[in-house]
C-alpha atoms as a PDB file:
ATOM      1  CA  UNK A   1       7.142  20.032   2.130  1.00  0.00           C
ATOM      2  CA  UNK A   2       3.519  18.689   2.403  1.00  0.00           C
ATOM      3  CA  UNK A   3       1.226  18.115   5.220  1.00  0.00           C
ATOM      4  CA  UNK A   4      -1.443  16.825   5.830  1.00  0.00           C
ATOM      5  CA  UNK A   5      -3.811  16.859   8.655  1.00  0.00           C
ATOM      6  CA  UNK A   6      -7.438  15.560   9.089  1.00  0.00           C
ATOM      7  CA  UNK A   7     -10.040  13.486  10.571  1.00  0.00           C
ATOM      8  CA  UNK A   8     -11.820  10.357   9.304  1.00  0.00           C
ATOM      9  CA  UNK A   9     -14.686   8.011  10.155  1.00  0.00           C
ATOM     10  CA  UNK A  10     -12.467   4.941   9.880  1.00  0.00           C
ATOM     11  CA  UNK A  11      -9.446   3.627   9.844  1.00  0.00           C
ATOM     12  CA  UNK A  12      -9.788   1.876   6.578  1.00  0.00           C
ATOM     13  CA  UNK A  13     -10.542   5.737   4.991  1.00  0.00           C
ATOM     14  CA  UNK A  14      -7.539   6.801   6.433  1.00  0.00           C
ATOM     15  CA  UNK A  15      -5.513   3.824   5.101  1.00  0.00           C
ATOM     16  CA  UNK A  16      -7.095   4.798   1.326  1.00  0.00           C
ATOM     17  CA  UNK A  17      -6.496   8.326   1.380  1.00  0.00           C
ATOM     18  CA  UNK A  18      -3.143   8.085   2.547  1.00  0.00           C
ATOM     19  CA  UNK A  19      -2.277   5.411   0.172  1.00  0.00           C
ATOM     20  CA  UNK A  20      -3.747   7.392  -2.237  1.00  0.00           C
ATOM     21  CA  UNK A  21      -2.543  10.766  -1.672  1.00  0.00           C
ATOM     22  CA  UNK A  22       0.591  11.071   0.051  1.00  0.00           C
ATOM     23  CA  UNK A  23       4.301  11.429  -0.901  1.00  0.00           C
ATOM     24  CA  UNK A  24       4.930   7.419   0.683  1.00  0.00           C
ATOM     25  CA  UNK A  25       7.597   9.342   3.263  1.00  0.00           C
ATOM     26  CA  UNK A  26       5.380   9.186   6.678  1.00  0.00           C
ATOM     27  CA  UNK A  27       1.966   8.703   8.500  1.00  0.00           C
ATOM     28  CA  UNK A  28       1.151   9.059  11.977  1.00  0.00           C
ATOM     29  CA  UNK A  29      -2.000   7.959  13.421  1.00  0.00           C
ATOM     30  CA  UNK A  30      -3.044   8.775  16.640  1.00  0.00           C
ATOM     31  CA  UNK A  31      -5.509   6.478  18.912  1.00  0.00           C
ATOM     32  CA  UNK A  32      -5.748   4.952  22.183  1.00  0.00           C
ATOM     33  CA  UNK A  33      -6.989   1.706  20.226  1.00  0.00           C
ATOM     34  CA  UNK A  34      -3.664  -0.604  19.970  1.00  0.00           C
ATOM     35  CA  UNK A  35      -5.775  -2.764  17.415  1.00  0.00           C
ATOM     36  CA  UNK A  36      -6.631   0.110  15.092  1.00  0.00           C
ATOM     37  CA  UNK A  37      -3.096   1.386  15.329  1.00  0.00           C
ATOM     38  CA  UNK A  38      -1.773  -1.801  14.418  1.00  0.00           C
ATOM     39  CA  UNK A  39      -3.890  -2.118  11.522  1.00  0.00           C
ATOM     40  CA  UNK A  40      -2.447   1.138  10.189  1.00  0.00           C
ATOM     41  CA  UNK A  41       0.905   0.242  10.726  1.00  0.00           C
ATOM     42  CA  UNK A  42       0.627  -2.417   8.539  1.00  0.00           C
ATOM     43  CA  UNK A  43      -0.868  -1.419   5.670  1.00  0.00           C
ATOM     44  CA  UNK A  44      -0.116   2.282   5.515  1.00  0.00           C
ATOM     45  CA  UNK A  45       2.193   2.377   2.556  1.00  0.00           C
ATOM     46  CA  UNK A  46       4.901   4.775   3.810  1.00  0.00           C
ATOM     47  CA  UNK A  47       8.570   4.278   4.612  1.00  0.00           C
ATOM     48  CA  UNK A  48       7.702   5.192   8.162  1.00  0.00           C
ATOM     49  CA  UNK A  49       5.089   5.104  10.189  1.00  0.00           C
ATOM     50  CA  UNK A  50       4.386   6.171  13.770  1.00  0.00           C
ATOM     51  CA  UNK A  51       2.140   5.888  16.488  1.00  0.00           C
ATOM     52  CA  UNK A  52       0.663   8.352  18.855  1.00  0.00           C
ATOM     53  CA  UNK A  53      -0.832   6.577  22.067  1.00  0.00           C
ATOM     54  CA  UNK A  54      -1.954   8.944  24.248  1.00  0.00           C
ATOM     55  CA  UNK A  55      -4.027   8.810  27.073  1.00  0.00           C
ATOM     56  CA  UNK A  56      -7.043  11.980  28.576  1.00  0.00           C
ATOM     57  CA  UNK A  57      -6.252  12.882  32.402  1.00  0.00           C
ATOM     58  CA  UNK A  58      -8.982  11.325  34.600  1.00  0.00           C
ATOM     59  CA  UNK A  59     -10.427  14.807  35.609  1.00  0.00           C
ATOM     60  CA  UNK A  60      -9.243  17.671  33.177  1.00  0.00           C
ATOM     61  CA  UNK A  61      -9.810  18.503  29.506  1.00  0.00           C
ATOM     62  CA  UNK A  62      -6.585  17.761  27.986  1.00  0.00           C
ATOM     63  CA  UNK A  63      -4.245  14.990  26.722  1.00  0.00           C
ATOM     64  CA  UNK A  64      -1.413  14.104  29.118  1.00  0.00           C
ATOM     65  CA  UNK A  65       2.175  13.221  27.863  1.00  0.00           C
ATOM     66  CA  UNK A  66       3.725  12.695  31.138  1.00  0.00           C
ATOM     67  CA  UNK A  67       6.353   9.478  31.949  1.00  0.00           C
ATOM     68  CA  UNK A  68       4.034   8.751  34.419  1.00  0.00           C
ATOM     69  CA  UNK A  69       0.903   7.675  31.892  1.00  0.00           C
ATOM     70  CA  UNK A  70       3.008   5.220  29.833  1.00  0.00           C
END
């Protein structure tokens, strides 16, 4: 099994290295930006693809994955 785990400056890097390097089973990207997400989804070559939306808590240092934020 092979992971892979890592930040970019752009979308479009993340795009080519995936393309480049991975196995073409899955990519996730994670972003609050529905139009950068998109993009990925679409030309991330990989069987499947997901997306993490998730949104920072108005006052506190942390993500939230409540019901109640979607």
């Amino acid at each position: 099994m092979k992971c892979c785990i890592g930040t970019v400056n752009s979308v479009f890097e993340a795009i080519d290295k995936i393309n480049e390097y991975s196995g073409g089973h899955s990519a996730t990207v994670m972003t609050t930006n529905t139009d950068i997400a998109k993009k990925f989804m679409e030309q991330v070559d990989c069987a499947v693809v997901y997306q993490m939306h998730q949104r920072v808590l108005p006052m506190a240092d942390k993500w939230c994955r409540c019901r109640a934020c979607y």
